[in-house]
Protein backbone atom coordinates (compact mmCIF):
# COMPACT_ATOMS: atom_id res chain seq x y z
CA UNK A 1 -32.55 198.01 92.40
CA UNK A 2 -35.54 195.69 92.16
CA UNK A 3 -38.87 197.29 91.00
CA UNK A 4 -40.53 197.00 94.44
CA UNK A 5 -37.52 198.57 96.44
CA UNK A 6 -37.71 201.22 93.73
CA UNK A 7 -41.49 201.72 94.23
CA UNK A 8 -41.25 201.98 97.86
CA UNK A 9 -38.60 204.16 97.58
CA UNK A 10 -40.12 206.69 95.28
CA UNK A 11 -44.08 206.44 97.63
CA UNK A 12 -42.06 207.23 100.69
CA UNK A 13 -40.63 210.30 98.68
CA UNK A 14 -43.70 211.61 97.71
CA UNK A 15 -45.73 211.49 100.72
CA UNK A 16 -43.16 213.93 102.44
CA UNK A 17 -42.07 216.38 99.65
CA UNK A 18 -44.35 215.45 96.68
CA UNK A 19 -46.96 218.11 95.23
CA UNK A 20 -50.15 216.20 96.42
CA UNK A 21 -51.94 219.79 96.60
CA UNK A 22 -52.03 220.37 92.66
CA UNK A 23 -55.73 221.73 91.50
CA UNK A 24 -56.95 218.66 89.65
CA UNK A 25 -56.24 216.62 92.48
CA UNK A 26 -58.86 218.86 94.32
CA UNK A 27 -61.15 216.70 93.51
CA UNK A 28 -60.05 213.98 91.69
CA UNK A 29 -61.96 213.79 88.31
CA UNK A 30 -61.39 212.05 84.93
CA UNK A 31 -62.77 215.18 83.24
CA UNK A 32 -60.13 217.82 85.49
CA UNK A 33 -57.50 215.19 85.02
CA UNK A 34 -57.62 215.31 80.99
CA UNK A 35 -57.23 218.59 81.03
CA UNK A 36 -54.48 219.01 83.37
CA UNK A 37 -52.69 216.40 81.48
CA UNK A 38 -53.33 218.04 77.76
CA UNK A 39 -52.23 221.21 79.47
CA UNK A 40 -48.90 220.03 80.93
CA UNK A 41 -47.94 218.43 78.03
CA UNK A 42 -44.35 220.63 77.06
CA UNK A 43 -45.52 222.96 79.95
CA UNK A 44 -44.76 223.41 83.68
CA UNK A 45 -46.68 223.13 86.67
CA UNK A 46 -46.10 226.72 87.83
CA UNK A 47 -47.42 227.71 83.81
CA UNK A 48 -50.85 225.41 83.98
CA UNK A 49 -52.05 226.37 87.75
CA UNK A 50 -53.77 229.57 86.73
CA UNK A 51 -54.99 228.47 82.91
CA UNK A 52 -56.21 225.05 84.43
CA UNK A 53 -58.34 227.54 87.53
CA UNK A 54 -59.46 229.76 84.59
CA UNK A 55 -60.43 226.98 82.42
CA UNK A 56 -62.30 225.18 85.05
CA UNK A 57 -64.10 228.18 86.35
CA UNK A 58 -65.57 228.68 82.50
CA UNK A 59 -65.78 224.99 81.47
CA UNK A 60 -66.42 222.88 84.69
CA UNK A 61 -67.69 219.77 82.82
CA UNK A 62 -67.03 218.03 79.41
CA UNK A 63 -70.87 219.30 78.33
CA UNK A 64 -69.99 222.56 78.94
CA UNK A 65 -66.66 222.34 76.79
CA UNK A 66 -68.07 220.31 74.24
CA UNK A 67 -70.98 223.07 73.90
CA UNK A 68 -68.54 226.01 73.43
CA UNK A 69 -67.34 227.57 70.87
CA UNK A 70 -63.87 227.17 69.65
CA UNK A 71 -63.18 230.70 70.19
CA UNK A 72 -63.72 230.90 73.89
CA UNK A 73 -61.59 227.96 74.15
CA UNK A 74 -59.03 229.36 72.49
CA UNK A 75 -59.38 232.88 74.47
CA UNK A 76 -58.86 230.77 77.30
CA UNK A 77 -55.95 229.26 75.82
CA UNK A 78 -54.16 232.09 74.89
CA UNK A 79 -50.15 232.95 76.18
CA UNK A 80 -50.24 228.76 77.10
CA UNK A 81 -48.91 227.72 73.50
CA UNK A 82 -49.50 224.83 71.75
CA UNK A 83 -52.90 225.58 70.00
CA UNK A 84 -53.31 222.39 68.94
CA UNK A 85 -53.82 220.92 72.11
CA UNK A 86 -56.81 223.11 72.61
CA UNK A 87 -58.19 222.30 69.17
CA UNK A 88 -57.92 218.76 70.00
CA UNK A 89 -59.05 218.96 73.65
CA UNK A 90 -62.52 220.77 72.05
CA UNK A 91 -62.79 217.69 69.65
CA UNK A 92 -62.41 215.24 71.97
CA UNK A 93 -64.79 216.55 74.28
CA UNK A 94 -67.49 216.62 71.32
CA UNK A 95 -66.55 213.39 70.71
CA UNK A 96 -67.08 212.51 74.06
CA UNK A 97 -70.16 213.56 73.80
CA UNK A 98 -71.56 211.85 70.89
CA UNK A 99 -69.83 208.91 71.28
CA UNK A 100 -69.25 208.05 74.85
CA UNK A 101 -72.34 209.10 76.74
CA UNK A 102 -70.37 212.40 78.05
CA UNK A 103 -67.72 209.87 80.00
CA UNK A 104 -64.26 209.68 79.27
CA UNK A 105 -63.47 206.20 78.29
CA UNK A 106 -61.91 203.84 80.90
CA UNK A 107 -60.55 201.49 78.08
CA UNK A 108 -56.98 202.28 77.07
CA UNK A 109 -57.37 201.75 73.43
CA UNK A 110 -60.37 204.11 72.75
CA UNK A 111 -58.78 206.63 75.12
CA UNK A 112 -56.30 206.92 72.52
CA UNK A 113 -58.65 207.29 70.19
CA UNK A 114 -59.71 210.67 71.31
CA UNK A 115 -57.63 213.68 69.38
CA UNK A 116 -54.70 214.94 71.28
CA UNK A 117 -54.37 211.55 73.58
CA UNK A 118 -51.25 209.42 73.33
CA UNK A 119 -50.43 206.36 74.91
CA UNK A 120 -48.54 208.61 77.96
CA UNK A 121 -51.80 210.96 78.42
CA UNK A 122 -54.23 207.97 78.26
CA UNK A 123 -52.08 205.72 80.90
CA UNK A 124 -51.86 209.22 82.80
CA UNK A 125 -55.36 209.50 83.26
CA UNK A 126 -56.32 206.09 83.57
CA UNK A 127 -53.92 205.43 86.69
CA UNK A 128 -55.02 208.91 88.49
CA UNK A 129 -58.47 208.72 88.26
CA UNK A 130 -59.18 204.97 88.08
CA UNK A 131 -56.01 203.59 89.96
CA UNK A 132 -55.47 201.68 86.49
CA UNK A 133 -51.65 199.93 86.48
CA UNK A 134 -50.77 201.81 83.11
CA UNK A 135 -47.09 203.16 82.99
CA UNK A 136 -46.53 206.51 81.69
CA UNK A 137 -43.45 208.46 79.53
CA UNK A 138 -43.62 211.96 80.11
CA UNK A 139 -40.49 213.67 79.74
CA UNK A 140 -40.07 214.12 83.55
CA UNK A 141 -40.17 209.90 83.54
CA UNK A 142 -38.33 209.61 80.39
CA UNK A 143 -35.25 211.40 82.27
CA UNK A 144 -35.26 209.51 85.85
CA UNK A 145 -35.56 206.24 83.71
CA UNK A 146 -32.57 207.24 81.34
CA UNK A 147 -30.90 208.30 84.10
CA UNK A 148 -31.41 205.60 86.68
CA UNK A 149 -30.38 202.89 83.94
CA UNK A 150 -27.64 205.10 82.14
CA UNK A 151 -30.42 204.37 78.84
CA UNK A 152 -27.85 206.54 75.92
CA UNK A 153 -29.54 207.93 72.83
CA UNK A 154 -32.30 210.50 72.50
CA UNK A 155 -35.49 209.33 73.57
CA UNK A 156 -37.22 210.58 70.38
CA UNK A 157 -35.07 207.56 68.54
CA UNK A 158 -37.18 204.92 68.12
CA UNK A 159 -34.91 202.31 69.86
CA UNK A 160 -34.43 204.41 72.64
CA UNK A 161 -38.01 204.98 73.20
CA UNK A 162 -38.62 201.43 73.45
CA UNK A 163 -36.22 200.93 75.76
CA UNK A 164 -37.86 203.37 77.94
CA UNK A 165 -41.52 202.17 77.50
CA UNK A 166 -40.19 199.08 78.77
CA UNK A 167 -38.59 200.51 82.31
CA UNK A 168 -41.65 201.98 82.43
CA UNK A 169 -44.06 199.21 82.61
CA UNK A 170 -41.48 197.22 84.31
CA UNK A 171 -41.01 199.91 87.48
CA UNK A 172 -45.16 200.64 87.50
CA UNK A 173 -46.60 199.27 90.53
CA UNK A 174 -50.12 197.35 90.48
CA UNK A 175 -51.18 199.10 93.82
CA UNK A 176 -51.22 202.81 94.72
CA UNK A 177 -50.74 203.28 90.91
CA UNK A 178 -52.02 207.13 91.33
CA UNK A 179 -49.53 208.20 93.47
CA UNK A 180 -46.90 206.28 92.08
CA UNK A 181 -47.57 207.85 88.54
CA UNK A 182 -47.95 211.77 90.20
CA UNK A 183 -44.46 210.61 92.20
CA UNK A 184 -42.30 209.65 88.92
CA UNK A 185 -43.52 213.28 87.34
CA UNK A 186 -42.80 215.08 90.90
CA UNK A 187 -39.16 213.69 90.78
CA UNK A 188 -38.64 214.65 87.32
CA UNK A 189 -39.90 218.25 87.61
CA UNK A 190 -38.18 219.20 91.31
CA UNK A 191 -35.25 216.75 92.49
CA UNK A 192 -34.19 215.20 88.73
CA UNK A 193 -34.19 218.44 86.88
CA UNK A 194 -32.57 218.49 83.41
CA UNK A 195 -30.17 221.20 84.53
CA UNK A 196 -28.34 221.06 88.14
CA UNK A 197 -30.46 217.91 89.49
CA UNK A 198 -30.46 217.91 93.16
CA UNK A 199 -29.28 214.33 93.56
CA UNK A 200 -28.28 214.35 97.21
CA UNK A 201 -31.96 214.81 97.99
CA UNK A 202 -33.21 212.11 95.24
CA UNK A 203 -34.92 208.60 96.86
CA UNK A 204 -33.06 206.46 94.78
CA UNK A 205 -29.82 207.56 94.03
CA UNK A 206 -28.23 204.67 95.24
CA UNK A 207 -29.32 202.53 91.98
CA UNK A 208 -28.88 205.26 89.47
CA UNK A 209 -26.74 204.48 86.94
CA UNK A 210 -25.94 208.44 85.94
CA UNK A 211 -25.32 209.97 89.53
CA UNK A 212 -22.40 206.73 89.94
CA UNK A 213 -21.04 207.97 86.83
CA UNK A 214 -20.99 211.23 88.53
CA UNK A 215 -22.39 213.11 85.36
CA UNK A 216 -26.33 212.73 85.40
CA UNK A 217 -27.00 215.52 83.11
CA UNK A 218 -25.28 213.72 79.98
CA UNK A 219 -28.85 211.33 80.18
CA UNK A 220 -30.96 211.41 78.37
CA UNK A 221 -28.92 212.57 75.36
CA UNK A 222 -30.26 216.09 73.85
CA UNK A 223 -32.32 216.09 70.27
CA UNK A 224 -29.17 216.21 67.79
CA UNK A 225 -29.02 220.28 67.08
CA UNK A 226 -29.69 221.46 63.85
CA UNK A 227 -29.94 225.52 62.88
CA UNK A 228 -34.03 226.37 62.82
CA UNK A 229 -35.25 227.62 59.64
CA UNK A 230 -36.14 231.43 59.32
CA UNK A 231 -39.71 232.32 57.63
CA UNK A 232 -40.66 235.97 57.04
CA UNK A 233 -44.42 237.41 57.08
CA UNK A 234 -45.64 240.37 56.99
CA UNK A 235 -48.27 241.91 59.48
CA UNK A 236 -51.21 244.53 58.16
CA UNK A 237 -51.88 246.38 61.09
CA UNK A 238 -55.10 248.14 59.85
CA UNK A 239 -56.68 250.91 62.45
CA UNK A 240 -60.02 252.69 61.91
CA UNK A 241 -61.40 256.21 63.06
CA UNK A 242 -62.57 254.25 66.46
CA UNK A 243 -58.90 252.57 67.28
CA UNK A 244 -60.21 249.49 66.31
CA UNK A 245 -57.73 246.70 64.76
CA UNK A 246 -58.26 244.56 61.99
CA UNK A 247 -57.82 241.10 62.70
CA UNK A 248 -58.24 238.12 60.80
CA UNK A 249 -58.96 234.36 61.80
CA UNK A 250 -56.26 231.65 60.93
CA UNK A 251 -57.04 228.69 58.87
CA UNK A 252 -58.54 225.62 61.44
CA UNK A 253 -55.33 223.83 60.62
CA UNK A 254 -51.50 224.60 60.79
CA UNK A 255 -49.64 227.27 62.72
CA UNK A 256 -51.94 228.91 65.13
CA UNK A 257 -54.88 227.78 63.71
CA UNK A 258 -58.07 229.10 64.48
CA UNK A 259 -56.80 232.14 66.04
CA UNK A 260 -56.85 235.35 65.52
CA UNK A 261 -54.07 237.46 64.11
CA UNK A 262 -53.49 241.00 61.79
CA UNK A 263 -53.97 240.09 57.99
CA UNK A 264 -51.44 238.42 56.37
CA UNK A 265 -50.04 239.99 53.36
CA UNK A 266 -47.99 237.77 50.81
CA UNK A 267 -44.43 238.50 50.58
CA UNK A 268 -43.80 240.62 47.27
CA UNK A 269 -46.92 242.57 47.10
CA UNK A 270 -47.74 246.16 46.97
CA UNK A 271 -49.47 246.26 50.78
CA UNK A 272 -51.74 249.13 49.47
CA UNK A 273 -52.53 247.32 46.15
CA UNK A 274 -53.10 243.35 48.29
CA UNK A 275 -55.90 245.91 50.87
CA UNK A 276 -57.88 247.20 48.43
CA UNK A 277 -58.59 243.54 46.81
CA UNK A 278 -58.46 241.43 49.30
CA UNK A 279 -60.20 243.37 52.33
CA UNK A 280 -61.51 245.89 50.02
CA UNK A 281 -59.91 249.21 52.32
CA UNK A 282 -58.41 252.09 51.43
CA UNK A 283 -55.56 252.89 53.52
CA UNK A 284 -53.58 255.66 54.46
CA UNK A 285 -49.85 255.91 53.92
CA UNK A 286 -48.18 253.01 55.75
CA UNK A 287 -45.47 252.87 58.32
CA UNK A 288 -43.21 250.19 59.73
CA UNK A 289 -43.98 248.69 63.43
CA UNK A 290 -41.77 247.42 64.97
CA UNK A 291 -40.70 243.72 64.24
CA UNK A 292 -41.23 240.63 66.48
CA UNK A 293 -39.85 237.39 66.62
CA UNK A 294 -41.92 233.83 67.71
CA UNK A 295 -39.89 230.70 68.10
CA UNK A 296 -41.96 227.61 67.56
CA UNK A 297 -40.16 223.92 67.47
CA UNK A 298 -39.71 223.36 63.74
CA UNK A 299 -38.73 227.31 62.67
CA UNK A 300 -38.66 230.32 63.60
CA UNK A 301 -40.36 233.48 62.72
CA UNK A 302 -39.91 236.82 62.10
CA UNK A 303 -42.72 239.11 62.18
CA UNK A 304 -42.86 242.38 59.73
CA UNK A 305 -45.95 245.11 61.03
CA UNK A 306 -47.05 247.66 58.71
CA UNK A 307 -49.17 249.74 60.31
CA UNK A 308 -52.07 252.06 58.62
CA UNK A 309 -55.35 253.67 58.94
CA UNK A 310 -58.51 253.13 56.99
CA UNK A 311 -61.28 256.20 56.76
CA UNK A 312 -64.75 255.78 58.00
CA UNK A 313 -66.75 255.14 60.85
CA UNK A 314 -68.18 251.59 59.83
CA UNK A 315 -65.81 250.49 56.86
CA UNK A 316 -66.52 247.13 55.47
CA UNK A 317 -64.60 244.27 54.61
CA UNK A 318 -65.04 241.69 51.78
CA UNK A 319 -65.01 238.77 54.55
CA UNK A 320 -66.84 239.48 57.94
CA UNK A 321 -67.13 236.74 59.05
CA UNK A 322 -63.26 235.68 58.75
CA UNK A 323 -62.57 239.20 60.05
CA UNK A 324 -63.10 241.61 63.08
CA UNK A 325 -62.79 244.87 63.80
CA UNK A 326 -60.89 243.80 67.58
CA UNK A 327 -60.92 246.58 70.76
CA UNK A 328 -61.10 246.00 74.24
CA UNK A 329 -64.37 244.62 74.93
CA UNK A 330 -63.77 241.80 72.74
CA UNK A 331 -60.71 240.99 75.53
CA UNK A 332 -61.05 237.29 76.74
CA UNK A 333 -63.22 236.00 73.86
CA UNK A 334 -60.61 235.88 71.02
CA UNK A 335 -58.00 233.61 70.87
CA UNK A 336 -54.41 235.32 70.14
CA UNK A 337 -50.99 234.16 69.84
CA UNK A 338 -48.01 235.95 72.09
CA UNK A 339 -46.98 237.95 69.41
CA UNK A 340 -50.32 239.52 69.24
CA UNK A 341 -50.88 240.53 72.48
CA UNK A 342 -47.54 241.48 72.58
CA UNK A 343 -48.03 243.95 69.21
CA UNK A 344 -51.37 245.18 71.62
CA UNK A 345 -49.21 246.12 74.24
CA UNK A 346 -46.68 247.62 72.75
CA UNK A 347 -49.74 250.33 70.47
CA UNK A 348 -51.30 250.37 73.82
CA UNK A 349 -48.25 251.70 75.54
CA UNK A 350 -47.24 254.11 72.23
């Protein structure tokens, strides 16, 4: 199928059954684009709606993100995954800032420059909010294209990236770019699903490669399996007399950072013995919580709680201003992984 029937194929697709209703197109803006794109990155559509309304509704312009704190970006954040993509997306929008005037750059290059923005994002945002002829590689695109050329291999193989990069900017259209580049995603997310694609209802079936084979879900090829390593930590759930939880703030870099979670007691140690140095608290006996596991892409963990109570009314800690003393009016302005809110729930509901 030439490139042009292919275009016109996929356009006349998307102006009857594409999602030309989503939020950031609502009005179309480079700033509400970014974000929608950092947020769909490894997340749905059906997932983003309500953060991206949320998110908007706090931090309508890059000024205003760029002024906040990290904290209420990652409260705003929280449940979506990912963290990094909201450390980044805070960056950027600083850099913005100091570096760009407060606009997002039109230029591909120092686009990509920004933290968080690969060539897909930046070509993304470029061809939606400036009609810019930039293909992109999501992984909704990267499975019509494998599948529409039969491309074998797992697209995060170097080769087999290429290969893809270059359907991409062959099948990208130098007119109507924005819809196009909304249209490739739409297909990939509702008709060319990774499990049970609806091919009977697909706009160009009749050059794909995988749905003449008659299997269309053996492309692209899976990432090769391999059995996740298991890491072990161990939770101090600290209460005081007011039902108020300890919780302390992750390092800015690595898993979860810069959010907020129960202290983090080295494997090994006496629990009671690690409090009284390290937080300088007295605790009551301890008991086990129950245990939670979090499965991120490289490992996965498994979460110990120990739960205990400190006396006082106003008991201090040896770093405040790592540390808080967390309750329900601080709701909304902390950022916490799943596990935590799901540890909340669960003492909320005991």
């Amino acid at each position: 199928m030439e490139p042009a029937v292919f275009q016109r194929s996929l356009l006349a697709w998307y102006q009857k059954a594409g999602r030309r209703d989503l939020p950031w197109k609502n009005p179309v803006d480079p700033y509400r684009i970014w974000v929608s794109e950092i947020m769909l990155q490894q997340t749905q559509v059906a997932t983003v709606i309500p953060y991206f309304q949320r998110f908007m509704a706090r931090f309508p312009s890059v000024e205003v993100l760029a002024e906040a704190k990290l904290d209420e970006v990652l409260a705003l954040w929280s449940g979506l995954g990912y963290y990094a993509r909201a450390r980044h997306l805070h960056a950027a929008a600083r850099q913005v800032m100091t570096e760009h005037g407060g606009e997002l750059p039109r230029d591909l290059e120092a686009l990509q420059a920004l933290p968080g923005i690969g060539r897909s994002t930046a070509g993304a945002i470029l061809a939606q909010a400036h009609g810019q002829p930039h293909p992109i590689l999501d992984g909704n695109a990267k499975r019509v294209l494998a599948r529409f050329h039969a491309v074998e291999g797992w697209p995060g193989q170097a080769a087999v990236n290429r290969q893809l990069w270059a359907l991409a900017e062959r099948y990208t259209p130098r007119e109507r770019v924005a819809d196009y580049t909304q249209a490739i995603m739409d297909l990939g997310a509702t008709v060319c699903t990774r499990h049970n694609p609806r091919c009977l209802d697909c706009p160009i079936r009749e050059g794909c490669r995988a749905f003449a084979e008659g299997w269309p879900e053996a492309y692209p090829s899976p990432r090769p399996r391999r059995e996740l390593p298991r890491r072990t930590t161990r939770w101090l759930v600290v209460q005081d007399d007011q039902e108020r939880i300890l919780l302390a703030r992750k390092p800015p870099s690595g898993v979860w950072g810069g959010l907020w979670t129960p202290p983090e007691a080295p494997e090994g140690v006496d629990l009671q013995q690690w409090a009284a140095q390290k937080l300088g608290l007295t605790l009551h006996p301890l008991r086990p919580g129950t245990h939670l596991e979090h499965t991120f892409s490289h490992f996965r963990l498994h979460i110990e709680p120990w739960h205990a109570r400190v006396k006082g009314q106003n008991p201090e800690i040896m770093e405040p201003s790592e540390t808080v003393w967390y309750n329900e009016t601080h709701q909304g302005s902390l950022g916490l992984p799943a596990p935590v809110q799901t540890l909340l729930q669960n003492m909320r509901g005991e």
